[in-house]
Protein backbone atom coordinates (compact mmCIF):
# COMPACT_ATOMS: atom_id res chain seq x y z
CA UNK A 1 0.00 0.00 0.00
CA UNK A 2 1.43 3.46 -1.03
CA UNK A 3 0.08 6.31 1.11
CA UNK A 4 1.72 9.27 2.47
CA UNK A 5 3.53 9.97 5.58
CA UNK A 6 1.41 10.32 8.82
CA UNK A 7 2.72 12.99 10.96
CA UNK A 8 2.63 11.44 14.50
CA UNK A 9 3.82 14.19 17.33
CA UNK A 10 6.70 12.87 19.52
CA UNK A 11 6.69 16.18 21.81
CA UNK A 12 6.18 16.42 25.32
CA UNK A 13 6.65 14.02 28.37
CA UNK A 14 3.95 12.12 29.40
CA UNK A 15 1.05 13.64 31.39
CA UNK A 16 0.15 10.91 33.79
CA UNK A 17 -2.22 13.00 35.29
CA UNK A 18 -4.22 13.56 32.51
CA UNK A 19 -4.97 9.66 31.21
CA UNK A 20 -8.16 10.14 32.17
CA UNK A 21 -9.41 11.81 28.95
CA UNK A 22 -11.17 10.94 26.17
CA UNK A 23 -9.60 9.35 22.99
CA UNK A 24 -10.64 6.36 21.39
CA UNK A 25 -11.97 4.00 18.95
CA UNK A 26 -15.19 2.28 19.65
CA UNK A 27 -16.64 1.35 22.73
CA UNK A 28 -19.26 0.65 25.19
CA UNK A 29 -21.14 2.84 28.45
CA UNK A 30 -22.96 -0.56 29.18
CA UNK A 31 -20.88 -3.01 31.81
CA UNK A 32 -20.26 -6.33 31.10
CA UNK A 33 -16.69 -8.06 31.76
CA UNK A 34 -13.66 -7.19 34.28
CA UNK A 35 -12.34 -7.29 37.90
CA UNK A 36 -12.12 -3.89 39.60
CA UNK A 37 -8.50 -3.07 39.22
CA UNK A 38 -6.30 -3.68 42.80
CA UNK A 39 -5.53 -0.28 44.21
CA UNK A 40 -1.85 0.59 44.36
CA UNK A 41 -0.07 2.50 46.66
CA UNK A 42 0.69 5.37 44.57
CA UNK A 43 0.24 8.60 46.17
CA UNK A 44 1.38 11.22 43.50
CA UNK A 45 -1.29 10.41 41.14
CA UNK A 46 -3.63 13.33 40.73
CA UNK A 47 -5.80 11.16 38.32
CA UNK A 48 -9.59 11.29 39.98
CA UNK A 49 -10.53 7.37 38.82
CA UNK A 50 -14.40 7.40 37.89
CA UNK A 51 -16.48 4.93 39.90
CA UNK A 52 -16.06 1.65 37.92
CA UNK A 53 -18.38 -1.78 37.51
CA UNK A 54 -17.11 -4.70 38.39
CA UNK A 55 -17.52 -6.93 35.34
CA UNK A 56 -17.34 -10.42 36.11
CA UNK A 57 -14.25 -12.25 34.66
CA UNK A 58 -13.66 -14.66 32.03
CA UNK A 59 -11.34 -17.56 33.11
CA UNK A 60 -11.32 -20.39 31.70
CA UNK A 61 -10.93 -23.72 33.94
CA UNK A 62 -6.92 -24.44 33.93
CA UNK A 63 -4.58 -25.89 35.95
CA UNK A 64 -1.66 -23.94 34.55
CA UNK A 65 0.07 -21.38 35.49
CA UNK A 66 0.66 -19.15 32.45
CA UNK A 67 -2.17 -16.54 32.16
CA UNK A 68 -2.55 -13.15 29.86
CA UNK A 69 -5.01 -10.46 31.45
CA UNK A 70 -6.17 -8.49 28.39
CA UNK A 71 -6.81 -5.37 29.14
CA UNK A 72 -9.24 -3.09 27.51
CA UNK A 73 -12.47 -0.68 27.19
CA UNK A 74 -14.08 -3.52 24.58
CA UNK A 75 -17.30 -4.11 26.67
CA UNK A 76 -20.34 -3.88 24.23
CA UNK A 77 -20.82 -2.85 21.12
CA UNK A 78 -19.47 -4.72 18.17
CA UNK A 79 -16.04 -5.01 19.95
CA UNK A 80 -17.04 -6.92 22.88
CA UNK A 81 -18.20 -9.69 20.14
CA UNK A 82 -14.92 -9.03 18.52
CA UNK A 83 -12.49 -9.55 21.23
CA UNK A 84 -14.74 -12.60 22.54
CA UNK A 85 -13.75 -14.21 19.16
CA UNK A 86 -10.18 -13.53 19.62
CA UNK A 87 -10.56 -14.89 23.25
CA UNK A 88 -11.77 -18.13 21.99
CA UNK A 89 -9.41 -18.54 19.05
CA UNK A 90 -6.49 -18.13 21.29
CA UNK A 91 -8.05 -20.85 23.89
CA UNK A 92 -7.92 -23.40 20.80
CA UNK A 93 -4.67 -22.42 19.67
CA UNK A 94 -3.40 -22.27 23.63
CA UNK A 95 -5.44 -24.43 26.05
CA UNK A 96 -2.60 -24.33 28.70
CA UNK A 97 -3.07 -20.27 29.03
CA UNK A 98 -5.57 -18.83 31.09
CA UNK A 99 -7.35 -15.33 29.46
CA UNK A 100 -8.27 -13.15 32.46
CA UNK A 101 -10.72 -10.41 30.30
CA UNK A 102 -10.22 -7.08 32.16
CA UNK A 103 -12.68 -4.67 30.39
CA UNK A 104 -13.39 -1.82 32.22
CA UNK A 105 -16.58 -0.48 30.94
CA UNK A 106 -16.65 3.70 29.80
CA UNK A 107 -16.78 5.25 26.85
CA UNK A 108 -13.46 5.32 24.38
CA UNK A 109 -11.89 4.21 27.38
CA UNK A 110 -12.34 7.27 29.89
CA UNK A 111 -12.73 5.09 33.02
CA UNK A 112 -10.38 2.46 31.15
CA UNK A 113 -6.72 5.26 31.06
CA UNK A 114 -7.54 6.55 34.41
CA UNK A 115 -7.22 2.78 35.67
CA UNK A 116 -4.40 1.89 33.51
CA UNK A 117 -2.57 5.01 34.77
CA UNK A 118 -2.73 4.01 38.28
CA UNK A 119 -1.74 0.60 37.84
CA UNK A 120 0.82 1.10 35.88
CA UNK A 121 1.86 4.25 38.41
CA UNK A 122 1.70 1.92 41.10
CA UNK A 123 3.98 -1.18 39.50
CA UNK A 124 1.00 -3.62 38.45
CA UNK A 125 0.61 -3.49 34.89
CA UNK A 126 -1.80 -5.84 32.56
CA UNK A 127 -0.26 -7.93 30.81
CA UNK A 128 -1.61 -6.55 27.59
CA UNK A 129 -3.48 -3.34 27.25
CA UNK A 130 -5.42 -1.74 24.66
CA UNK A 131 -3.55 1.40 23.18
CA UNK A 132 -4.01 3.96 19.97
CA UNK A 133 -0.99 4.00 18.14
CA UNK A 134 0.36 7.39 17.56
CA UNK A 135 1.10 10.03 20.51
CA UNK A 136 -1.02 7.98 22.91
CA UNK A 137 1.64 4.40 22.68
CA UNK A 138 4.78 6.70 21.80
CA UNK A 139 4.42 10.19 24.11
CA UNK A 140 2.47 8.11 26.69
CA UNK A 141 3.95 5.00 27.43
CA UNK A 142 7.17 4.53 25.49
CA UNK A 143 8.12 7.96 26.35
CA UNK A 144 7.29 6.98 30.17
CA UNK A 145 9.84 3.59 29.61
CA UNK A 146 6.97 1.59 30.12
CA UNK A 147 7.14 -0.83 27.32
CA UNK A 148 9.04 -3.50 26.12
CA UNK A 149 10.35 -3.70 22.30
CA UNK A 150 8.48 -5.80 19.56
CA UNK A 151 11.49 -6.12 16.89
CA UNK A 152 12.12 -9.35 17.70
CA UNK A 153 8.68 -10.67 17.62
CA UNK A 154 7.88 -8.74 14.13
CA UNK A 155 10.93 -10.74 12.70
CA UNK A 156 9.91 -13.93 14.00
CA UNK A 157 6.79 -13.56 12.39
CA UNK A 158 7.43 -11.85 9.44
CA UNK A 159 5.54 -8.89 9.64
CA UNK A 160 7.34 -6.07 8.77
CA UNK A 161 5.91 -6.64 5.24
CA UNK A 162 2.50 -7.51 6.73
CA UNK A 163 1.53 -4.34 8.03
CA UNK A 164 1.44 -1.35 6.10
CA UNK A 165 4.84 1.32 6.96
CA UNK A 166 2.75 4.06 7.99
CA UNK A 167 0.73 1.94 10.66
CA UNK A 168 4.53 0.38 11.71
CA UNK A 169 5.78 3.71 12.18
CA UNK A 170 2.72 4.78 14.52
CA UNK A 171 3.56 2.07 16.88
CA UNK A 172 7.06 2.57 16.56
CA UNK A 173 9.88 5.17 18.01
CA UNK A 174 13.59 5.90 16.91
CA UNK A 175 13.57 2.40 15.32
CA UNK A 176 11.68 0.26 18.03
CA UNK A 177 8.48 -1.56 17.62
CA UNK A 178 6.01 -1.31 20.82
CA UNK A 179 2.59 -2.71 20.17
CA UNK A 180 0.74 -4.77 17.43
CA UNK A 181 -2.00 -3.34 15.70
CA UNK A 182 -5.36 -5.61 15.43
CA UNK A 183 -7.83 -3.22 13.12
CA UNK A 184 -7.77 -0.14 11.24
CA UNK A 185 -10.70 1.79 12.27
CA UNK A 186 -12.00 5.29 9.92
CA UNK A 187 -13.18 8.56 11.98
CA UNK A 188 -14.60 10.22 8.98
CA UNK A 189 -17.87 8.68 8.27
CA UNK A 190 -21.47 10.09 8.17
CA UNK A 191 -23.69 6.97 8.23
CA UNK A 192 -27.24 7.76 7.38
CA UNK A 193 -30.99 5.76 7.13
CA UNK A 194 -31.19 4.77 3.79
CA UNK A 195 -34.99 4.84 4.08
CA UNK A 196 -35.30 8.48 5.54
CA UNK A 197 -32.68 9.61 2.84
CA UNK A 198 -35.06 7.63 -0.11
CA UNK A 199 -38.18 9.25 1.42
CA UNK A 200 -36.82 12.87 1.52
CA UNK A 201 -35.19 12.54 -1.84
CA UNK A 202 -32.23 13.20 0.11
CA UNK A 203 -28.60 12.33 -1.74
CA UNK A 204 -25.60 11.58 0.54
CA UNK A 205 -24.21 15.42 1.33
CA UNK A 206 -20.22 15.56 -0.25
CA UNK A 207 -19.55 19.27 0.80
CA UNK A 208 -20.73 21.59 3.58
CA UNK A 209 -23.55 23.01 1.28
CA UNK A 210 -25.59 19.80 0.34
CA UNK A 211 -25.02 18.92 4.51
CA UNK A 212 -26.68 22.04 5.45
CA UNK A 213 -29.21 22.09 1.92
CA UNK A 214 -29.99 18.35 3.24
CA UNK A 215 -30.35 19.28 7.27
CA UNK A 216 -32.89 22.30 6.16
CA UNK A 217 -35.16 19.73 4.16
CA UNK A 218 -34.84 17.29 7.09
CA UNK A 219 -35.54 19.50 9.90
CA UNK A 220 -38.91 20.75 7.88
CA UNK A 221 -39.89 17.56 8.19
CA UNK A 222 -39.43 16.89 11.74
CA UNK A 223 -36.73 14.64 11.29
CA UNK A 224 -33.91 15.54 12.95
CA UNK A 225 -30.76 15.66 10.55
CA UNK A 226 -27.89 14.86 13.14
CA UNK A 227 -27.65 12.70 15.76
CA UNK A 228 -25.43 13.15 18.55
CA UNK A 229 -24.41 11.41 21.87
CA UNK A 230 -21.91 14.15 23.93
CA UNK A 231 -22.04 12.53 27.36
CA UNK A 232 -18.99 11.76 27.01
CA UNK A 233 -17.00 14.88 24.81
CA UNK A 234 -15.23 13.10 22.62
CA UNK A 235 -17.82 12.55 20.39
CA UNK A 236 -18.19 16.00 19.78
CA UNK A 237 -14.65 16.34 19.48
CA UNK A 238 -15.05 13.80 16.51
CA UNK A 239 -17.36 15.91 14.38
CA UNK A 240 -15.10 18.77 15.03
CA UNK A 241 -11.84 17.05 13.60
CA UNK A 242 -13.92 15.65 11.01
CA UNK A 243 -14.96 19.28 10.28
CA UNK A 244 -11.63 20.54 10.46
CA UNK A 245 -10.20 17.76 8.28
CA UNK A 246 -12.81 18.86 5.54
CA UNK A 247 -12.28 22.30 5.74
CA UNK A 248 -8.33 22.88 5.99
CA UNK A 249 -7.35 19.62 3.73
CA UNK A 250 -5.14 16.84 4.84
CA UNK A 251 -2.08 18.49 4.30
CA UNK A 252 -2.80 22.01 6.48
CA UNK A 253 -4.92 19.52 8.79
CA UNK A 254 -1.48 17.93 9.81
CA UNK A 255 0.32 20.76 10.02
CA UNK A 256 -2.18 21.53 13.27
CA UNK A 257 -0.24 18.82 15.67
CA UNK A 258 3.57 20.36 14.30
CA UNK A 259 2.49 23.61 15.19
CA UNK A 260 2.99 24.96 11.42
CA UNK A 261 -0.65 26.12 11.74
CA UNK A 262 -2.18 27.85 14.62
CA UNK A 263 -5.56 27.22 16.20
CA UNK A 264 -6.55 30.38 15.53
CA UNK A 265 -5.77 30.51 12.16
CA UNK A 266 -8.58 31.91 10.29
CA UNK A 267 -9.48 28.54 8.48
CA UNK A 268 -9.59 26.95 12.32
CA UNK A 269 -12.21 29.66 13.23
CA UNK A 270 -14.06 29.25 9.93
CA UNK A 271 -14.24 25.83 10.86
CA UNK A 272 -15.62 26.09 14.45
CA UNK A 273 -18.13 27.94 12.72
CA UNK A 274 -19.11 25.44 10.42
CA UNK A 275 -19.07 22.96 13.56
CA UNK A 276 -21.34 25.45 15.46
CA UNK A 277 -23.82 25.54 12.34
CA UNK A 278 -23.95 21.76 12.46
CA UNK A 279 -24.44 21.41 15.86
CA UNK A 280 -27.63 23.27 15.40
CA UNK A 281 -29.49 20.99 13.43
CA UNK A 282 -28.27 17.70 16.39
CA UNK A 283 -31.36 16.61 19.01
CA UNK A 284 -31.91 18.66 21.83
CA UNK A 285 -31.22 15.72 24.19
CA UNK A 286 -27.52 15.27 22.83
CA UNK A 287 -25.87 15.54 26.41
CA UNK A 288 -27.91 12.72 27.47
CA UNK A 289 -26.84 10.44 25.03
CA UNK A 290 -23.26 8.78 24.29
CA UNK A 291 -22.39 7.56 20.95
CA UNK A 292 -24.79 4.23 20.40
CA UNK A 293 -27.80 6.45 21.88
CA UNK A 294 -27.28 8.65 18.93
CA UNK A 295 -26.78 5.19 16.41
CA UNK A 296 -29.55 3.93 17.38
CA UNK A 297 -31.47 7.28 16.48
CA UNK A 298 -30.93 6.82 13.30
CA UNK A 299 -31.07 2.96 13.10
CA UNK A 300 -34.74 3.70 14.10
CA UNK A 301 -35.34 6.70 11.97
CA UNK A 302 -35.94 8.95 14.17
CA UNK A 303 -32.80 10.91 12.70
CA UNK A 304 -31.47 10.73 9.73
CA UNK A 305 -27.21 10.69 10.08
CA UNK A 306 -24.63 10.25 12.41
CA UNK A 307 -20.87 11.50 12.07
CA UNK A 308 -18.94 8.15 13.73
CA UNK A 309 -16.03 6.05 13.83
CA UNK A 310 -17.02 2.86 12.05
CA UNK A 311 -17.40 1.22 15.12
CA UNK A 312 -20.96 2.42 14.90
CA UNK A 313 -20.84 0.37 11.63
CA UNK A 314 -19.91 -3.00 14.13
CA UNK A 315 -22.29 -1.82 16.51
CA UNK A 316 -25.25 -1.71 13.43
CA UNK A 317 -24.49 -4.81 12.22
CA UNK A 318 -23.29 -7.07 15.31
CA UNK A 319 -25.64 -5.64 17.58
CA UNK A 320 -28.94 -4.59 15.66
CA UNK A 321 -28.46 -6.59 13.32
CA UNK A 322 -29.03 -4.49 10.31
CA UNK A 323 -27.53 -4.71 7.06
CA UNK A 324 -25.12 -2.45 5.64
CA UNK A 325 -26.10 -1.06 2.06
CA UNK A 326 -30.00 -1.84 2.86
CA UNK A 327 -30.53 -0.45 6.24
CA UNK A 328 -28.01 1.96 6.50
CA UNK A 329 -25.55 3.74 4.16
CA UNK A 330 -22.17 5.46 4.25
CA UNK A 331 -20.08 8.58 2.52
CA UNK A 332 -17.07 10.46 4.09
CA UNK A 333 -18.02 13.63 5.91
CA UNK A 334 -18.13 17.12 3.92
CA UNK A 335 -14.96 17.84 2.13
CA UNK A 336 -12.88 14.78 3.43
CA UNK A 337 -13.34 12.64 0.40
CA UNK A 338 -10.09 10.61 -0.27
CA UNK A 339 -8.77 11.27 3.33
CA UNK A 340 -8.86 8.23 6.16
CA UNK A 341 -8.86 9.53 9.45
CA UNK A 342 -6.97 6.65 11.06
CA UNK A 343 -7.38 5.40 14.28
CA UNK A 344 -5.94 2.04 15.53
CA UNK A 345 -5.71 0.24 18.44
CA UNK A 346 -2.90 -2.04 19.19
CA UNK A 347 -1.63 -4.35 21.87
CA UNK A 348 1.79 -4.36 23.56
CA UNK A 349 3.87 -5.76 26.36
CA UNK A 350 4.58 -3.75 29.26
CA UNK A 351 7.75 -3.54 31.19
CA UNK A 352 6.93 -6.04 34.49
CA UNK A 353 4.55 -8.15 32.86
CA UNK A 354 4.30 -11.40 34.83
CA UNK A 355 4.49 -13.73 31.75
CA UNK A 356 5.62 -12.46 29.25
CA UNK A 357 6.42 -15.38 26.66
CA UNK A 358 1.76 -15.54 27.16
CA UNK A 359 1.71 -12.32 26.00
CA UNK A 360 3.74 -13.21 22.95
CA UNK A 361 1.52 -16.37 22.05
CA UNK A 362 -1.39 -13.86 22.59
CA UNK A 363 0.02 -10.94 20.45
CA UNK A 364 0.98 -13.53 17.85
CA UNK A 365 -2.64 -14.49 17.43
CA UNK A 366 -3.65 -10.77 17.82
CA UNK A 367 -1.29 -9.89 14.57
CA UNK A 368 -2.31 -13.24 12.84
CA UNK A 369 -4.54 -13.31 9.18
CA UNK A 370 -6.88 -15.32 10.79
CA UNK A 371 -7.19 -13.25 14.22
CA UNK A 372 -7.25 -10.45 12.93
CA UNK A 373 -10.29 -11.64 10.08
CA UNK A 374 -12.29 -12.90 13.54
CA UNK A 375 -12.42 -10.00 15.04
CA UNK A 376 -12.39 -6.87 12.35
CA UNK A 377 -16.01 -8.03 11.29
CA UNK A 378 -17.42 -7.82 14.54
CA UNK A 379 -15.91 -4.61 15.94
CA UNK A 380 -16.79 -2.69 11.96
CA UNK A 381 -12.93 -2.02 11.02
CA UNK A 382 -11.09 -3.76 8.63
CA UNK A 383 -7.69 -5.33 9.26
CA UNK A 384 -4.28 -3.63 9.80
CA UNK A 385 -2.66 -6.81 8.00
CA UNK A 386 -2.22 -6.29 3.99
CA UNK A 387 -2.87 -9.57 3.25
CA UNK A 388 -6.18 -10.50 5.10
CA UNK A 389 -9.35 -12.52 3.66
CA UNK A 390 -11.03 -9.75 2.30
CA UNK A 391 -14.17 -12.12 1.53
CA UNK A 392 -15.15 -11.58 4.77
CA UNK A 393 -16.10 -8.59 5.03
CA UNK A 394 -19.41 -6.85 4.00
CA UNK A 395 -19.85 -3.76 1.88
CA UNK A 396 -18.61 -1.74 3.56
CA UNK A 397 -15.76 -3.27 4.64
CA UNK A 398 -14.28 -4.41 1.03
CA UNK A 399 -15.01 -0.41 0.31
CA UNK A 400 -12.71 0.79 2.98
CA UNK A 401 -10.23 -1.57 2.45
CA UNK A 402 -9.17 -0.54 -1.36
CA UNK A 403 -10.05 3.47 -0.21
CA UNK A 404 -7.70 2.75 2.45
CA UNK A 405 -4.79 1.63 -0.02
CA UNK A 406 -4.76 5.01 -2.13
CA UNK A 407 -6.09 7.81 0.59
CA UNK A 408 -3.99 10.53 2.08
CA UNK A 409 -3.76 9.08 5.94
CA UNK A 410 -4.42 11.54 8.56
CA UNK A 411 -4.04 10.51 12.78
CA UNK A 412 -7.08 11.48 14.91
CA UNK A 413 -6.76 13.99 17.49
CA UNK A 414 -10.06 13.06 19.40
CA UNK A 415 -8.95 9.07 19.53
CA UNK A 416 -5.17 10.18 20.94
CA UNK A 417 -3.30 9.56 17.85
CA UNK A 418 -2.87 13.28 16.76
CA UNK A 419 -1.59 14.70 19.64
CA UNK A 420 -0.62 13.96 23.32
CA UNK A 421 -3.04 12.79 25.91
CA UNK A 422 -2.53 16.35 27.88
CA UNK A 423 -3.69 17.93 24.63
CA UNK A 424 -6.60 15.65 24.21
CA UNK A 425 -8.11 16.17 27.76
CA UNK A 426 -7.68 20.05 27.21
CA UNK A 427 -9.18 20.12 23.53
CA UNK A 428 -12.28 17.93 24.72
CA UNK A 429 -13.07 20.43 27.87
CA UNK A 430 -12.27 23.20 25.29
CA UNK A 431 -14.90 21.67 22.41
CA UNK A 432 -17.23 20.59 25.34
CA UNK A 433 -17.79 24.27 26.69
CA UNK A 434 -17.99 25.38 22.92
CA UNK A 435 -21.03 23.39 22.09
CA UNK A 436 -22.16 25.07 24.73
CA UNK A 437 -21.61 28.31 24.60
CA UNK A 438 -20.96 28.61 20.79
CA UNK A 439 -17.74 31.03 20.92
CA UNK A 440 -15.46 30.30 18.49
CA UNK A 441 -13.05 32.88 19.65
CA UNK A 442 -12.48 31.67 23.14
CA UNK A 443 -12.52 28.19 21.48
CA UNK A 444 -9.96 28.95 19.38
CA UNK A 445 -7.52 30.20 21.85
CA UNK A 446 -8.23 27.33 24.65
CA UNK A 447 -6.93 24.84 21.80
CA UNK A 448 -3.72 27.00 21.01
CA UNK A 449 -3.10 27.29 24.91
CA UNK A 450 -3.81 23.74 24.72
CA UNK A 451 -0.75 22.60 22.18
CA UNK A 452 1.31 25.76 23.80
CA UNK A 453 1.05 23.57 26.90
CA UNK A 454 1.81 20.26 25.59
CA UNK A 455 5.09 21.26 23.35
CA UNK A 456 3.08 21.79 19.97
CA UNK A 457 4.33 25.16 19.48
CA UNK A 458 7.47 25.95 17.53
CA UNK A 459 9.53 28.11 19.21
C-alpha cells in the first residue's frame, strides 16, 4: 500500500495525570466483563478514577500457570463480540493459558486510562493493554519507559511486510516496535438511514452546502438531521476534527499537531463555525446520550445521520443486526473525500509483565490473518494486516479496504493519535464548553493554549 507519511507528534513528556481523557476507537457505556482493578499504593497520582463496575471475569478452567489479562475498554458494542472471538481462538490455539478479560466499561476508554494510569503508576501493569498507536503508545507510554520492544517478535513472524509502513511507524519510536496493531478503524464517516434519505429525496451530502441544503429539508420535516451522543465529549470532538479535516485539507490539517498552523488561524475559526452551524441541526437531548444512543437514532429513523467512527458500523451490524447497504448507508463527511482519518488500536507488552512469553503467544494471534479476520467483522474495522481474507467482510468493509490503499492518511486527534493525551483532555473540555456556549473565539484560543502547553508550538 502506497500512502503518504502520517505525521505522529513525539513532543512532550507524558502527562500521567491527565490519562483520564477521552480518545478512542469504539466502545461501550454498558458493563459487562472485568475485575475492579487492585488499588496501588501510589500517592502522587492526581488522576480522579471514575467509579467503575465490576464486570465479572472470564477464566477459563486451567490448571496452569501461564495466564494473559487483556486489558481493555471492549465491553459492548461490536467489539465486545470481537475480542470474545479472539478470546476463543487463542483458547484453541493455547489451552494451557488462562485469558483473564479485564474490560473496564466507559466510553473510548475514559474510566479504562484513568485505571491503567494508576496501575501502571503503582507497579502492576496488565499484561496486555489496549492502546491507539500514535502520541497515545509513543508520548504516553514509550516515552514513560513503560514498554518493552516488539522487533524481535515482528521478525519472528514476518511482519514487517504484513503491516502497512505508515501503521509500523505509529507504533514505533527511533527504530523500536512497541505494540501490534489488530484493526484499522476510519473517523470520517457520516452513516445515514437509507430509508429516511429515499423518502426525503435526500442524496448523501459531499460538501458543507448539500449537509446544510440536506439538514434544512430534514428538519422541515421533523426529522432531525444529526444525531449526537456528547455525554462523554469526545464525540463531539469527533465531528469537530472531522470538520476541520474537511475544511483545511489533509495536508494544512497535519500541520495543526507540528504547530505549522495555529488554532486560531482563520481557516480553524471558519471551521468552528461550520461545527457550530452543524451542531444546530443535532437533538436537543444530545448531552444525554453517548455515541450508540445517537446510532440507534438513526437505526430507528428517528434521525437521519450520524458522524462516527465505524465502530458504529460493528455496533449496526453485530448488535442490531441491520444490514449495511439496505438499512443503512455510508459517505465520508463534507470535504474529506479521499482522506482516512486513522485510528488504531494495538496491543503491547509492558515492562513487568508477569508472563511475558503468554503475552507473545497472545500478540501472535492478535497480529495473525486469521485473528485479525475474527475480530475486524465484529468490531466494523477492517484489518491492519495487507494480506487478510477480504471475503469476509461486507460492503462496507471491502469499500474501505481498497479506499484505504490510495487515501492521504491523517491521525485522529479526538482518539489520541494526533496529539498527546494532555492535549486531548484540554481540547475535549475546550470543544465541550464550545457546544455550549458557541464562541469560536475563546474556542480557538483554549486549543492554542492547549498545544502551547503540551510542546506543539514551535519556538
Amino acid at each position: 500500500m502506497k500512502h503518504k507519511t502520517l505525521t505522529v507528534l513525539s513532543s512532550a513528556s507524558m502527562i500521567m495525570g491527565l490519562l483520564a481523557g477521552c480518545s478512542s476507537s469504539s466502545d461501550s457505556t454498558t458493563p459487562t466483563s472485568a475485575p475492579t482493578p487492585k488499588p496501588t499504593s501510589s500517592s502522587s497520582s492526581p488522576i480522579a478514577i471514575a467509579p467503575i463496575t465490576p464486570i465479572p471475569q472470564s477464566t477459563p478452567a486451567t490448571s496452569s500457570n501461564k495466564s494473559v489479562e487483556i486489558f481493555s475498554w471492549w465491553t459492548g458494542a461490536g467489539e465486545e463480540a470481537g475480542l470474545k472471538g479472539l478470546i476463543e481462538l487463542f483458547k484453541k490455539k493455547h489451552s494451557d493459558i488462562e485469558i483473564v478479560n479485564a474490560a473496564v466499561a466507559g466510553g473510548a476508554g475514559t474510566n479504562a486510562k484513568a485505571v491503567l494510569a494508576s496501575r501502571m503508576q503503582g507497579g502492576d501493569p496488565p499484561a496486555t493493554f489496549q492502546v491507539h498507536g500514535g502520541a497515545e503508545l509513543n508520548t504516553g507510554w514509550v516515552a514513560a519507559g513503560k514498554m518493552e520492544g516488539l522487533n524481535d517478535l515482528y521478525d519472528q513472524e514476518g511482519w514487517k511486510d504484513k503491516f502497512p509502513k505508515d501503521l509500523i511507524d505509529l507504533v514505533s519510536h527511533d527504530g523500536t516496535i512497541y505494540s501490534v496493531p489488530v484493526n484499522i478503524h476510519r473517523g470520517n464517516v457520516i452513516f445515514y438511514n437509507k430509508k429516511v434519505f429515499d423518502d426525503n429525496g435526500i442524496k448523501p451530502p459531499k460538501t458543507f452546502d448539500e449537509f446544510f441544503a440536506a439538514a434544512e429539508t430534514l428538519k422541515a420535516k421533523g426529522i432531525t438531521p444529526l444525531a449526537l451522543g456528547d455525554k462523554e465529549p469526545w464525540t463531539a470532538t469527533q465531528v469537530f476534527e472531522d470538520v476541520l479535516l474537511g475544511k483545511l485539507g489533509a495536508e494544512d490539517y497535519r500541520k495543526l499537531w507540528t504547530g505549522e498552523l495555529s488554532f486560531e488561524d482563520a481557516k480553524v475559526k471558519d471551521s468552528l463555525e461550520t461545527f457550530k452551524k452543524m451542531l444546530s441541526y443535532t437533538n436537543k437531548d444530545h448531552a444525554a446520550r453517548n455515541w450508540q444512543d445517537a446510532a440507534q437514532l438513526v437505526a430507528k429513523g428517528e434521525a437521519a445521520m450520524n458522524i462516527m467512527g465505524d465502530w458504529a458500523k460493528g455496533y449496526f451490524t453485530t448488535d442490531l443486526k441491520l444490514e449495511a447497504n439496505k438499512d443503512f448507508g455510508w459517505i465520508t463527511t463534507p470535504g474529506s473525500e479521499g482522506s482516512f482519518m486513522v485510528i488504531t488500536d494495538t496491543f503491547g507488552l509492558p515492562k513487568g509483565a508477569k508472563d511475558p512469553e503468554s503475552v507473545k503467544e497472545f500478540l501472535k494471534v492478535l497480529g495473525s490473518v486469521e485473528g485479525q479476520d475474527v475480530f475486524n467483522p465484529l468490531k466494523g474495522s477492517i484489518p491492519a494486516r495487507v494480506d487478510a481474507d477480504v471475503s469476509k467482510y461486507d460492503a462496507y468493509g471491502k469499500q474501505t479496504i481498497e479506499e484505504f490503499k490510495t487515501a492521504k492518511l491523517t491521525a485522529s486527534m479526538a482518539h489520541g493519535s494526533a496529539a498527546p493525551e494532555g492535549f486531548v483532555t484540554q481540547a475535549n473540555q475546550a470543544i465541550n464548553i464550545f457546544v455550549t456556549k458557541g464562541d469560536v473565539d475563546q474556542a480557538a484560543k483554549a486549543l492554542q493554549q492547549a498545544a502551547a502547553s503540551s510542546g506543539m508550538v514551535k519556538k
